[in-house]
C-alpha atoms as a PDB file:
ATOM      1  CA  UNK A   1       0.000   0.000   0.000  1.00  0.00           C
ATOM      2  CA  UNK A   2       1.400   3.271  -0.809  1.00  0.00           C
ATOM      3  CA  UNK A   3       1.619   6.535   1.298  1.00  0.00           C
ATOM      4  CA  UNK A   4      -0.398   8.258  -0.736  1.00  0.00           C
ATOM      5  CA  UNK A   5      -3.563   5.667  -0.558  1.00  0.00           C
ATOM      6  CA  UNK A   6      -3.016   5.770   3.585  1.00  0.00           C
ATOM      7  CA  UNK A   7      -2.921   8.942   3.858  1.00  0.00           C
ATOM      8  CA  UNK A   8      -6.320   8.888   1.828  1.00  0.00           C
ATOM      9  CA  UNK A   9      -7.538   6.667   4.502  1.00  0.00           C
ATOM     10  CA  UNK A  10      -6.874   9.012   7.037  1.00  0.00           C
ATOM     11  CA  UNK A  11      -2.857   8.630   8.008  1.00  0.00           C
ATOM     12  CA  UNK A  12      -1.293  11.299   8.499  1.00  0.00           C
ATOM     13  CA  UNK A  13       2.155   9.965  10.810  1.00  0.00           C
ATOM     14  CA  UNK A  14       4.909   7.620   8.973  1.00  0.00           C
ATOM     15  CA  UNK A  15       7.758   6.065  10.078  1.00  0.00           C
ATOM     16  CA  UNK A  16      10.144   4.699   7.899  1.00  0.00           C
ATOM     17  CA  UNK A  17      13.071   2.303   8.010  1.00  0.00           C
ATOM     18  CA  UNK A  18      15.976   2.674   5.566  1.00  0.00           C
ATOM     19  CA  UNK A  19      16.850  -0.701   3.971  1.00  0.00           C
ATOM     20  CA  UNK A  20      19.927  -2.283   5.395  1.00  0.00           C
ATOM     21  CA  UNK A  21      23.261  -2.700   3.609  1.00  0.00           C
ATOM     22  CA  UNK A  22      22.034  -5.768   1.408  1.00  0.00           C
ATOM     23  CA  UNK A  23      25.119  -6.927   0.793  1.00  0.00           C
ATOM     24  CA  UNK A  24      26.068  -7.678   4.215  1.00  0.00           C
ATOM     25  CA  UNK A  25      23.364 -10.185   4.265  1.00  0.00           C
ATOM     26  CA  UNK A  26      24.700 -13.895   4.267  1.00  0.00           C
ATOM     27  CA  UNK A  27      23.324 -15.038   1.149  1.00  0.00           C
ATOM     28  CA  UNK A  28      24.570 -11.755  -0.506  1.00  0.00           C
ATOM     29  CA  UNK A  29      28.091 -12.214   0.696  1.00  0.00           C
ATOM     30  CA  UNK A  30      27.721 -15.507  -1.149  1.00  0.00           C
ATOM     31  CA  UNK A  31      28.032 -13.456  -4.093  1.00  0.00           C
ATOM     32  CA  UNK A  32      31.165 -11.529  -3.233  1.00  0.00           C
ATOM     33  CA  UNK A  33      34.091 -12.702  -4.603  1.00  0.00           C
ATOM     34  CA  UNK A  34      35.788 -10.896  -1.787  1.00  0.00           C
ATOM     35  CA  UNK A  35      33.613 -13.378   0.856  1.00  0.00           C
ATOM     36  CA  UNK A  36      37.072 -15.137   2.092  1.00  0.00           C
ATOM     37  CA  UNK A  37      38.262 -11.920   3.270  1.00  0.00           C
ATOM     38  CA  UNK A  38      34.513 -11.314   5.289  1.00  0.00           C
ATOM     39  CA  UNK A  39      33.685  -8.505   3.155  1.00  0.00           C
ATOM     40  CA  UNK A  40      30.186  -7.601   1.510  1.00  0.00           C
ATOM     41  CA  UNK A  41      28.818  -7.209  -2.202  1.00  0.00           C
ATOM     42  CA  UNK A  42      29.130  -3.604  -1.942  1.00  0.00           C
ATOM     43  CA  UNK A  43      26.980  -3.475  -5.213  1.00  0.00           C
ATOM     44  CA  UNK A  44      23.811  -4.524  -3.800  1.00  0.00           C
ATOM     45  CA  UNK A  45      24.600  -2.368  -0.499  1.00  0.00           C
ATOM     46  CA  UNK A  46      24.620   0.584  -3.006  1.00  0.00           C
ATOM     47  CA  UNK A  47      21.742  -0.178  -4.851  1.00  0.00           C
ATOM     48  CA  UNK A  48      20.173  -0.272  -0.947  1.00  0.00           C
ATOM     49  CA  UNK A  49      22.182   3.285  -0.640  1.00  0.00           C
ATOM     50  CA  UNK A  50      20.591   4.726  -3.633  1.00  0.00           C
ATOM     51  CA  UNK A  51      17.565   3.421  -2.687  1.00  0.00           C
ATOM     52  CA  UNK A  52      17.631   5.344   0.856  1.00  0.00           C
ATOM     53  CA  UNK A  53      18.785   8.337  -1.126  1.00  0.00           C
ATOM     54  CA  UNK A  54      16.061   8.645  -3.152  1.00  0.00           C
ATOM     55  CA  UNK A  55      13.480   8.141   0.178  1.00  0.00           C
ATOM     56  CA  UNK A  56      15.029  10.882   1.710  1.00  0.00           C
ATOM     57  CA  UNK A  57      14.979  12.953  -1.036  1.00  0.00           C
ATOM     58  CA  UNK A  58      11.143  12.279  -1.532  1.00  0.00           C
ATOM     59  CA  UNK A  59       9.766  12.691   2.128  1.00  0.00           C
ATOM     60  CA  UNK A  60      10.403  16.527   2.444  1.00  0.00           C
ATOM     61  CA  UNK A  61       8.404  17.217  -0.933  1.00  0.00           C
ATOM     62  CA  UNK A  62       5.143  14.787   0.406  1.00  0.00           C
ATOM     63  CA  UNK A  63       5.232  17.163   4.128  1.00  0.00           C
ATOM     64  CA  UNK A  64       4.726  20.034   2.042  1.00  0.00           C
ATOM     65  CA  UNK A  65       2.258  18.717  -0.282  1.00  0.00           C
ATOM     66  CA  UNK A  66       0.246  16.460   1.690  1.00  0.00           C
ATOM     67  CA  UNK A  67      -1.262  18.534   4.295  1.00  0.00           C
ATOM     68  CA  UNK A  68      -0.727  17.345   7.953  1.00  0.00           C
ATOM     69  CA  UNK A  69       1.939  14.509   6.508  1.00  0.00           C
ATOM     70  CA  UNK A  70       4.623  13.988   9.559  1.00  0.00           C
ATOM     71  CA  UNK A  71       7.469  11.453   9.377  1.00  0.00           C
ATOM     72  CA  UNK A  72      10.267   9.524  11.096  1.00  0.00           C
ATOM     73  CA  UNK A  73      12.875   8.302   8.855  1.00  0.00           C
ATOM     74  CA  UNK A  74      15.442   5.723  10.840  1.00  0.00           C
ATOM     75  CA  UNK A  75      18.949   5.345   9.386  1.00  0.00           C
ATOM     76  CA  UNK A  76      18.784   1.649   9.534  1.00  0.00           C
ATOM     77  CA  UNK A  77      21.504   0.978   6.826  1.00  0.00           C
ATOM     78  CA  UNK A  78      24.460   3.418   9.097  1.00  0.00           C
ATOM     79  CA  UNK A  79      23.482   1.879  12.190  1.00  0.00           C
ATOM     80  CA  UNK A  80      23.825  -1.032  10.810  1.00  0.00           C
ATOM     81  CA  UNK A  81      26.971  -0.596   8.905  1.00  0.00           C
ATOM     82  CA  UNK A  82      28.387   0.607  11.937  1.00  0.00           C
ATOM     83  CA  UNK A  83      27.748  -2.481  13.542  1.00  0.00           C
ATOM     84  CA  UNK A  84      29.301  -4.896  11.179  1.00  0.00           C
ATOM     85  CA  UNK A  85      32.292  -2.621  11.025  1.00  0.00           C
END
């Protein structure tokens, strides 16, 4: 369900998780080429990266336009980064 359609229904407060470093996920790091030396597939990480980019780029625009709209975006992917490093 999009934003858009809940906030139709009557949301009006988001919260939103960025998407982890994907490439730090086991079966990812299956893929790297690298794994041996514990390190991720940095290429889906920054297609995750991108992808939290974009989201943060986006939610300022809907609070203006959507009347009442209030988020919480959580920085999932440095937290976790931090983590693992």
């Amino acid at each position: 369900m999009s934003v858009q359609s809940l906030y139709e229904k009557g949301a009006r407060r988001f919260g939103f998780l960025s998407l982890s470093p994907l490439g730090c996920l086991p079966a990812l790091r299956a893929l790297n080429q690298e794994a041996n030396k514990g390190g991720c597939f940095e290429a889906a990480s920054a297609l995750a990266l991108a992808h939290n980019n974009a989201l943060s780029n986006v939610l300022p625009s809907l609070e203006h336009v959507l009347e009442g709209f209030k988020y919480s975006n959580s920085n999932f992917y440095d937290w976790l980064r931090d983590r693992i490093d």
